[in-house]
PDB file of N, CA and C in Angstrom:
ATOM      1  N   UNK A   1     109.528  71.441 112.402  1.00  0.00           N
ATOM      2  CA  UNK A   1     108.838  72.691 112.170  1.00  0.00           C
ATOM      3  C   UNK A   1     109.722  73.566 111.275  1.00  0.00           C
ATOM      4  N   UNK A   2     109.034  73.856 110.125  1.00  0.00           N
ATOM      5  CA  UNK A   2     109.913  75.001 109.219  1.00  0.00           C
ATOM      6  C   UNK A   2     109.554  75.978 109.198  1.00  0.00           C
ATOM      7  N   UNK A   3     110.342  76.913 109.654  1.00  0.00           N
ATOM      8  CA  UNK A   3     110.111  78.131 109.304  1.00  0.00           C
ATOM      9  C   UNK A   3     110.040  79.061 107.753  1.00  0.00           C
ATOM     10  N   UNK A   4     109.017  80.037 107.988  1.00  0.00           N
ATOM     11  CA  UNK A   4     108.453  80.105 106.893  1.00  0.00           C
ATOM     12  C   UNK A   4     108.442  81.849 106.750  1.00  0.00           C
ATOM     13  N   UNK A   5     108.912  82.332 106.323  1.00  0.00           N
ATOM     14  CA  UNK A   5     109.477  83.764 106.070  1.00  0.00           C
ATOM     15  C   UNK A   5     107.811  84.700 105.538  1.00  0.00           C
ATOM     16  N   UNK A   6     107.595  86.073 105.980  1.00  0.00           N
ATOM     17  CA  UNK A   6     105.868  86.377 105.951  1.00  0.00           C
ATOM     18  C   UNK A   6     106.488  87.611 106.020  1.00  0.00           C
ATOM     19  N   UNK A   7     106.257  88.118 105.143  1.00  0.00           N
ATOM     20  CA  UNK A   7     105.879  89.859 105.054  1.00  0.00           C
ATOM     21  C   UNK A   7     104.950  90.057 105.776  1.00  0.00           C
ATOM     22  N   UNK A   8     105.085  91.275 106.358  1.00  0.00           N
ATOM     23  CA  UNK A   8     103.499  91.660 107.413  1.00  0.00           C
ATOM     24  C   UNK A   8     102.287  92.253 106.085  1.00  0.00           C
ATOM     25  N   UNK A   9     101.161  92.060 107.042  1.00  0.00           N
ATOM     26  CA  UNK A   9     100.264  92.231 106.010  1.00  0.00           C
ATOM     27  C   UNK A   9      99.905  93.697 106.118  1.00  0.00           C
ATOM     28  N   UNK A  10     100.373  94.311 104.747  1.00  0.00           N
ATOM     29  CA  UNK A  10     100.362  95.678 104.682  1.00  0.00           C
ATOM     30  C   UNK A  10      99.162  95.843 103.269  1.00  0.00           C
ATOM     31  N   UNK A  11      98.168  97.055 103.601  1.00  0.00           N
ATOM     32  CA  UNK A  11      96.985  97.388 102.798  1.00  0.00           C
ATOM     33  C   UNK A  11      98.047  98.015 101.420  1.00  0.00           C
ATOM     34  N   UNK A  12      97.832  97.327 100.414  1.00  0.00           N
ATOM     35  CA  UNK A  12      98.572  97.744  99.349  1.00  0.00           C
ATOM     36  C   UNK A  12      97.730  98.882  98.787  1.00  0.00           C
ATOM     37  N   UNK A  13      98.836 100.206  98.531  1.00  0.00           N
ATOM     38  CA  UNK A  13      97.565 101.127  97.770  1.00  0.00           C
ATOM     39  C   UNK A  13      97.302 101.278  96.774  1.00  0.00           C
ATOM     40  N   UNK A  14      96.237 101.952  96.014  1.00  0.00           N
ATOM     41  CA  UNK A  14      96.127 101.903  94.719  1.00  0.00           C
ATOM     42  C   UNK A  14      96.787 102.271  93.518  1.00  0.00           C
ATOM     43  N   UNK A  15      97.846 102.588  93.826  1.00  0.00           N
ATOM     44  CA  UNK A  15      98.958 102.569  92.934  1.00  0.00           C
ATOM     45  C   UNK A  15     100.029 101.991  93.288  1.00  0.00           C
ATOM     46  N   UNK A  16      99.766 100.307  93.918  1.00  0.00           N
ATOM     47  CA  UNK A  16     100.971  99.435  94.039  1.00  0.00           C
ATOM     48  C   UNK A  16     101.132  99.010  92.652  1.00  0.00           C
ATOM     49  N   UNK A  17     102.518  99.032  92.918  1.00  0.00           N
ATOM     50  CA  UNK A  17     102.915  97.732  91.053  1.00  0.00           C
ATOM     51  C   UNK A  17     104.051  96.826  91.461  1.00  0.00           C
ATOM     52  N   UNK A  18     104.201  96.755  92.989  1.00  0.00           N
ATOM     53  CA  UNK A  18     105.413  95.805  92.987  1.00  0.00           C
ATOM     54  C   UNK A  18     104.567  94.253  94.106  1.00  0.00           C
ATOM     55  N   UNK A  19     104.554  93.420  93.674  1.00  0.00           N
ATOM     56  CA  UNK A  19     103.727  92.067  94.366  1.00  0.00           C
ATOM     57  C   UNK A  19     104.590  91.569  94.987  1.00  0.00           C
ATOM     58  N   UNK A  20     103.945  90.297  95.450  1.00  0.00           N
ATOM     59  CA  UNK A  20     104.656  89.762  97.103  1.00  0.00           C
ATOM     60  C   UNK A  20     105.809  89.143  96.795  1.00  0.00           C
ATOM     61  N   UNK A  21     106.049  88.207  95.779  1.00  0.00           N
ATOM     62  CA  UNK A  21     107.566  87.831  95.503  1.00  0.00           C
ATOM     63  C   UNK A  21     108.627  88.763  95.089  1.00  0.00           C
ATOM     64  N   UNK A  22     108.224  90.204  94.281  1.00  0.00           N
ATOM     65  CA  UNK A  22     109.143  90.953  93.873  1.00  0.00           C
ATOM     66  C   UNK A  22     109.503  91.591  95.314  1.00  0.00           C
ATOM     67  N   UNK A  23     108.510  92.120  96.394  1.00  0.00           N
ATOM     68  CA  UNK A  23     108.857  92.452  97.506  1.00  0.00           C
ATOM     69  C   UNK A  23     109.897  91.640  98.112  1.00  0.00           C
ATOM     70  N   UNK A  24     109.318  90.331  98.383  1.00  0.00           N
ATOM     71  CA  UNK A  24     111.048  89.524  98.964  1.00  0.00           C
ATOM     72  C   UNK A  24     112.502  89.473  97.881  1.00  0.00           C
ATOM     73  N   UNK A  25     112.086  89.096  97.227  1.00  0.00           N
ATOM     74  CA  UNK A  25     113.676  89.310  96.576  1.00  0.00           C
ATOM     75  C   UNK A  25     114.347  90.875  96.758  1.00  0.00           C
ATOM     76  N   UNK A  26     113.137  92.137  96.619  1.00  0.00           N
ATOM     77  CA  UNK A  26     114.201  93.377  97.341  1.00  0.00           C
ATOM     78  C   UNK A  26     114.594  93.080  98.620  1.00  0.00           C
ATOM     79  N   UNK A  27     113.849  92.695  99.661  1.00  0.00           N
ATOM     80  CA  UNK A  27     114.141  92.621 100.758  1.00  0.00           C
ATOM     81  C   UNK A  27     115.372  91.841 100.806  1.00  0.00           C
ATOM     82  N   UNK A  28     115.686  90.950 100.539  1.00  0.00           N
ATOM     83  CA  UNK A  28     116.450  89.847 100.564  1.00  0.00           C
ATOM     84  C   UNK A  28     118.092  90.254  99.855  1.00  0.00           C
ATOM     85  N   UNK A  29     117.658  90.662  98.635  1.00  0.00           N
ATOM     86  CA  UNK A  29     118.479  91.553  98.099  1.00  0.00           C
ATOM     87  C   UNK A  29     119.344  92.833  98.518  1.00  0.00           C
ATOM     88  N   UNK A  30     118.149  93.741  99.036  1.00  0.00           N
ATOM     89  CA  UNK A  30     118.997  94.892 100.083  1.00  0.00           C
ATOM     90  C   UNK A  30     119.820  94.439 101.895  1.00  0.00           C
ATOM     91  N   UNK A  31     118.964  93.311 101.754  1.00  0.00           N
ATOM     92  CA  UNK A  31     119.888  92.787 102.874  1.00  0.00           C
ATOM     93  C   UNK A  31     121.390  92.516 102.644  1.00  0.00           C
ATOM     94  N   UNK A  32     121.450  91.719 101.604  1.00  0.00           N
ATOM     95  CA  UNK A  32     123.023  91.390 101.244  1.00  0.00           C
ATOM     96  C   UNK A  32     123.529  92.417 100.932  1.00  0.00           C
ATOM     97  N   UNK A  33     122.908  93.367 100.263  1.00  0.00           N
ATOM     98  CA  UNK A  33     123.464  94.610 100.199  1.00  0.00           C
ATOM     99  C   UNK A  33     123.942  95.447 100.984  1.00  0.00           C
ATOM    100  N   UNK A  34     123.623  95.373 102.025  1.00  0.00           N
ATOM    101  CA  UNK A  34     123.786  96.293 102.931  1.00  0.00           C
ATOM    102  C   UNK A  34     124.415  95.458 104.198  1.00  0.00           C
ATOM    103  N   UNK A  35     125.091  94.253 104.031  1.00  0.00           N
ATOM    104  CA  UNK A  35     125.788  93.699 104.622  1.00  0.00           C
ATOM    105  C   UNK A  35     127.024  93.688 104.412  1.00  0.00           C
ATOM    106  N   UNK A  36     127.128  93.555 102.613  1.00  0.00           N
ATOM    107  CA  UNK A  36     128.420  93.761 102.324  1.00  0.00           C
ATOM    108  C   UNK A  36     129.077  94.934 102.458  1.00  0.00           C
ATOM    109  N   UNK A  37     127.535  96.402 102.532  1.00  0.00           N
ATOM    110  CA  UNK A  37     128.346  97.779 102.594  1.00  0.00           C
ATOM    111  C   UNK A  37     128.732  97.712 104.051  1.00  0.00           C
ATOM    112  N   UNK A  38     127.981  97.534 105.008  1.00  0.00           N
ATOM    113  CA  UNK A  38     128.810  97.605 106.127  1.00  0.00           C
ATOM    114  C   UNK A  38     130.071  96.310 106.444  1.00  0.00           C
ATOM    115  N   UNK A  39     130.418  95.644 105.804  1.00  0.00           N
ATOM    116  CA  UNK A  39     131.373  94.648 106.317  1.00  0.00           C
ATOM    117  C   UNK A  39     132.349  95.498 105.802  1.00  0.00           C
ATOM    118  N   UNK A  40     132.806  96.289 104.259  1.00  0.00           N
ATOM    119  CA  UNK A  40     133.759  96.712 103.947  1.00  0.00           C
ATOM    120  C   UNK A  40     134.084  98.307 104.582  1.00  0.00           C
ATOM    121  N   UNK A  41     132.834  98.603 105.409  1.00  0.00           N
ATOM    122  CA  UNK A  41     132.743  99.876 105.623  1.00  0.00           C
ATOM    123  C   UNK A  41     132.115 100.971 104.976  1.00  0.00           C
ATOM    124  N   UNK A  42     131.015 101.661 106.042  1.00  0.00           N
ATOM    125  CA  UNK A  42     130.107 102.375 105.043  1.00  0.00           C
ATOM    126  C   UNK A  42     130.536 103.638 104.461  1.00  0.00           C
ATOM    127  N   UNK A  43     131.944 104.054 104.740  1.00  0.00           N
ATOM    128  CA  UNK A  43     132.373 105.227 103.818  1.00  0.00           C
ATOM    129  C   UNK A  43     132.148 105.218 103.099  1.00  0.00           C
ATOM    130  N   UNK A  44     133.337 103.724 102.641  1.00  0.00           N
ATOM    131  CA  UNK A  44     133.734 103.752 101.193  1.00  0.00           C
ATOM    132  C   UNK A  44     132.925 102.662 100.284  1.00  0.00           C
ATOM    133  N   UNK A  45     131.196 102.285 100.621  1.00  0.00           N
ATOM    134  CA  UNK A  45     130.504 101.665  99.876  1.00  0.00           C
ATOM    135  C   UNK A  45     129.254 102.687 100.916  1.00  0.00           C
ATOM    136  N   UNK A  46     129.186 103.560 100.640  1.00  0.00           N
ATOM    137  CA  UNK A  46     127.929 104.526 100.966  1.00  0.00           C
ATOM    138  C   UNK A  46     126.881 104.512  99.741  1.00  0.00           C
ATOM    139  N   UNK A  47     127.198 104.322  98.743  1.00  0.00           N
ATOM    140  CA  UNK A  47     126.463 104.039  97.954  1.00  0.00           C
ATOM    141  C   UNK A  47     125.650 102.941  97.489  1.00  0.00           C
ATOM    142  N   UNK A  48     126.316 102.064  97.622  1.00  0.00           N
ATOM    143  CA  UNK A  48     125.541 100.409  97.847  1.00  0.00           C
ATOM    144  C   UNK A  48     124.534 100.499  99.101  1.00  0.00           C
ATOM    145  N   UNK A  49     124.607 100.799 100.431  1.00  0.00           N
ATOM    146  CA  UNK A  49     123.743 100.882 101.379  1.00  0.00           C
ATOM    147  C   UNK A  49     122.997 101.437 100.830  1.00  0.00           C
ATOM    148  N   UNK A  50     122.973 102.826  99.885  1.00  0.00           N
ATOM    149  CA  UNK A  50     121.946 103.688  99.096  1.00  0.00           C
ATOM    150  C   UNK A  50     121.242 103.328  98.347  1.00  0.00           C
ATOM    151  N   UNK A  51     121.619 102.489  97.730  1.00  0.00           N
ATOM    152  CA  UNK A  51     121.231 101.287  96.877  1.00  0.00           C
ATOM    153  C   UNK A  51     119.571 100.514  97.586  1.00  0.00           C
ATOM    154  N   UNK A  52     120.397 100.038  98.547  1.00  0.00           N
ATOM    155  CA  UNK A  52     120.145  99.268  99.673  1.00  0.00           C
ATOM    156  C   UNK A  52     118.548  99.268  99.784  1.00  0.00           C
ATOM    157  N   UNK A  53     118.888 100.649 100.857  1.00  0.00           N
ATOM    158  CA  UNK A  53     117.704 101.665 101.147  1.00  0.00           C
ATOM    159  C   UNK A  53     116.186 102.222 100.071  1.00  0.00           C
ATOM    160  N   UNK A  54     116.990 101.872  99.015  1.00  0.00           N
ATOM    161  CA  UNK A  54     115.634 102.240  97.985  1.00  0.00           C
ATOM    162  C   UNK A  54     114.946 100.970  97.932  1.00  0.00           C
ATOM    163  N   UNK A  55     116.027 100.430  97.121  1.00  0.00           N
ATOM    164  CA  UNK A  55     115.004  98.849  97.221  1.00  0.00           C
ATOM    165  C   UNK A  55     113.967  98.458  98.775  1.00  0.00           C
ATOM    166  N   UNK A  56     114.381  98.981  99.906  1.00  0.00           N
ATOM    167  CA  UNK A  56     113.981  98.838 101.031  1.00  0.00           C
ATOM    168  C   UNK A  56     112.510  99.504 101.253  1.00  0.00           C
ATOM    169  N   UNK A  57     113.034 100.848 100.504  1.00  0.00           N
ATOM    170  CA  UNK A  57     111.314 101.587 100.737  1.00  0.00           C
ATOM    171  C   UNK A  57     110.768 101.018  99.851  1.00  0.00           C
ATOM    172  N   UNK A  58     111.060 100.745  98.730  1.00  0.00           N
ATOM    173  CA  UNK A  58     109.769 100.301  97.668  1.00  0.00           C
ATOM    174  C   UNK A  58     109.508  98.982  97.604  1.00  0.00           C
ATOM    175  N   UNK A  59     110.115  98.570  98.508  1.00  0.00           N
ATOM    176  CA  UNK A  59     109.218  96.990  98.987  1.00  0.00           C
ATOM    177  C   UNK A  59     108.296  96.876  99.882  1.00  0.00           C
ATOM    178  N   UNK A  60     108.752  97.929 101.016  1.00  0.00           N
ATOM    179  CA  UNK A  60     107.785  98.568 101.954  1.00  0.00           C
ATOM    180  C   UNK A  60     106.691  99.170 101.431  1.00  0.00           C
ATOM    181  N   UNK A  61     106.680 100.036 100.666  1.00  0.00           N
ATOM    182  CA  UNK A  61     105.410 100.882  99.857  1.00  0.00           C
ATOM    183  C   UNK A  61     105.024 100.179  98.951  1.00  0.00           C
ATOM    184  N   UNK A  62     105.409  98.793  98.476  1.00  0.00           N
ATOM    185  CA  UNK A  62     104.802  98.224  97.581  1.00  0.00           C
ATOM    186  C   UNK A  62     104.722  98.869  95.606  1.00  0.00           C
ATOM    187  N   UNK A  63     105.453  99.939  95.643  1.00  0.00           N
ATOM    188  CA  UNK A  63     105.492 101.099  94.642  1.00  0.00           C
ATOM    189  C   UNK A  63     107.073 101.033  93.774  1.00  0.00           C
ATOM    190  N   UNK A  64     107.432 100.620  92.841  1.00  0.00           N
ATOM    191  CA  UNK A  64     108.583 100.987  92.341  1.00  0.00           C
ATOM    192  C   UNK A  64     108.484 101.881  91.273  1.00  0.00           C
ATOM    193  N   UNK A  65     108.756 103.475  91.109  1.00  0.00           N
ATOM    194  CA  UNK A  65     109.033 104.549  89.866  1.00  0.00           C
ATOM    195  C   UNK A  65     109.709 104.152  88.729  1.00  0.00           C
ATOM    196  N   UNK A  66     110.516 103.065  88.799  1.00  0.00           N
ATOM    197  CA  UNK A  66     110.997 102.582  87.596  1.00  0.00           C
ATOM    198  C   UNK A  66     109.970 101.766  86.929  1.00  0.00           C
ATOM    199  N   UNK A  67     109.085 101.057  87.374  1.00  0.00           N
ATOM    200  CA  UNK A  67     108.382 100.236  86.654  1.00  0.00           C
ATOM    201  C   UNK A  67     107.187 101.103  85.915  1.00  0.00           C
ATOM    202  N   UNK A  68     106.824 102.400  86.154  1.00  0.00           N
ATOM    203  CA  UNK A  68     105.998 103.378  85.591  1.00  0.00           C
ATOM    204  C   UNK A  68     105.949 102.970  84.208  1.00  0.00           C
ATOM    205  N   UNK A  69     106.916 103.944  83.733  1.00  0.00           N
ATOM    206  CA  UNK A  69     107.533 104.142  82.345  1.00  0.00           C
ATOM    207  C   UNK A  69     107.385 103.034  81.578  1.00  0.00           C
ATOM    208  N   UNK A  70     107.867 101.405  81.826  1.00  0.00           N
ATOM    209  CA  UNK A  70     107.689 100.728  81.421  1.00  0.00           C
ATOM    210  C   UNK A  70     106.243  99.866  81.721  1.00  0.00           C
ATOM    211  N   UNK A  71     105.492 100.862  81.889  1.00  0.00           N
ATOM    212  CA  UNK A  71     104.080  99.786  82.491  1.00  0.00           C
ATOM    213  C   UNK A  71     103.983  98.399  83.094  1.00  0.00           C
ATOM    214  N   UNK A  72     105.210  98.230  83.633  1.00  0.00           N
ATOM    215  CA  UNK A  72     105.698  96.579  84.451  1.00  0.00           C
ATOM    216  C   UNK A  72     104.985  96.907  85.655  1.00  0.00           C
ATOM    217  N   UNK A  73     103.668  95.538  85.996  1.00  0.00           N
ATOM    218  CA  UNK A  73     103.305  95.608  86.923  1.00  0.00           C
ATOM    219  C   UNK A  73     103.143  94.591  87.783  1.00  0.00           C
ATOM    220  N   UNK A  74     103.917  93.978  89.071  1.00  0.00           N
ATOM    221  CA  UNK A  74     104.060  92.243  89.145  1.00  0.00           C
ATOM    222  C   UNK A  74     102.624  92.182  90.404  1.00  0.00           C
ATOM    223  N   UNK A  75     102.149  93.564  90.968  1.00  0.00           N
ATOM    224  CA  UNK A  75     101.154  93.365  91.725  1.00  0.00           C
ATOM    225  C   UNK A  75      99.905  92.569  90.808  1.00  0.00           C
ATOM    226  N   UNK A  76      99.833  92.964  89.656  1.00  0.00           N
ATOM    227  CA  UNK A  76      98.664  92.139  89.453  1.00  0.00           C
ATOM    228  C   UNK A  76      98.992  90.694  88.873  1.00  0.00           C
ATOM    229  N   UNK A  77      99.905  90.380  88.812  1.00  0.00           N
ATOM    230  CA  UNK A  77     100.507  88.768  88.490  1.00  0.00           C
ATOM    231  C   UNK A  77      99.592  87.985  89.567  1.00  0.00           C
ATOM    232  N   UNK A  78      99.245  88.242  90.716  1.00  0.00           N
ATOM    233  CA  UNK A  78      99.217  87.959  91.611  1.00  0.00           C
ATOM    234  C   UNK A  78      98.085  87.114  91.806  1.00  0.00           C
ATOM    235  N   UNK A  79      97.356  86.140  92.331  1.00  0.00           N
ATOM    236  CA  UNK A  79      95.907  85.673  92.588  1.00  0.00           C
ATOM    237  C   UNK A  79      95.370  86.299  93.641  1.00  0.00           C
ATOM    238  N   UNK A  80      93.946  86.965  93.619  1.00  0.00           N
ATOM    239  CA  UNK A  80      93.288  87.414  95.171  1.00  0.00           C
ATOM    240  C   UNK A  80      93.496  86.325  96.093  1.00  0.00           C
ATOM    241  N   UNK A  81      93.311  86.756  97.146  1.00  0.00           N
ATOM    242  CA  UNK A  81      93.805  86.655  98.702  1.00  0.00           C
ATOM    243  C   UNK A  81      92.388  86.118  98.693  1.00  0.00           C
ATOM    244  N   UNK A  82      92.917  84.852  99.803  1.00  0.00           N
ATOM    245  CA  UNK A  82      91.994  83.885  99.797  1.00  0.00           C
ATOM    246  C   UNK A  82      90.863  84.355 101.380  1.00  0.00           C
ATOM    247  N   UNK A  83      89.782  84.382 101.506  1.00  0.00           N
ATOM    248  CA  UNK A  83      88.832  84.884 102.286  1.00  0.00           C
ATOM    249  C   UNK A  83      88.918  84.163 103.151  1.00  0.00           C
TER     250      UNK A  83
END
């Protein structure tokens, strides 16, 4: 039996622009991130956890502000969800 890693199924809103693989790699990403800030200590890498934390909400909200500007949108890369 393999286990198989699942974002919960969250109603994306109408101004998502970040899709389901860009969501795991933040996730995945702010994890290590925020492993290494706390292994060295979060004083003196408070900023990497900060780091961390953004990538964290905007994987959660499905929404990244940087991708605006550049009209990058990986939600619609995506194929509809199968019925």
């Amino acid at each position: 039996m393999a286990f198989k890693f699942k974002l919960p199924e969250l109603k994306q809103p109408d101004n998502a622009n970040v899709g389901k693989k860009d969501r795991i790699i933040r996730v995945v990403v702010a994890a290590l991130l925020l492993l290494g800030a706390f292994r060295g200590g979060i004083i003196d890498h408070w900023y990497i956890a900060l780091i961390a934390l953004v990538l964290l909400a905007s994987a959660y909200f499905a929404f990244c502000p940087a991708y605006v500007p550049i009209g990058k949108n990986t939600a619609q890369d995506e194929p509809p969800a199968k019925q």
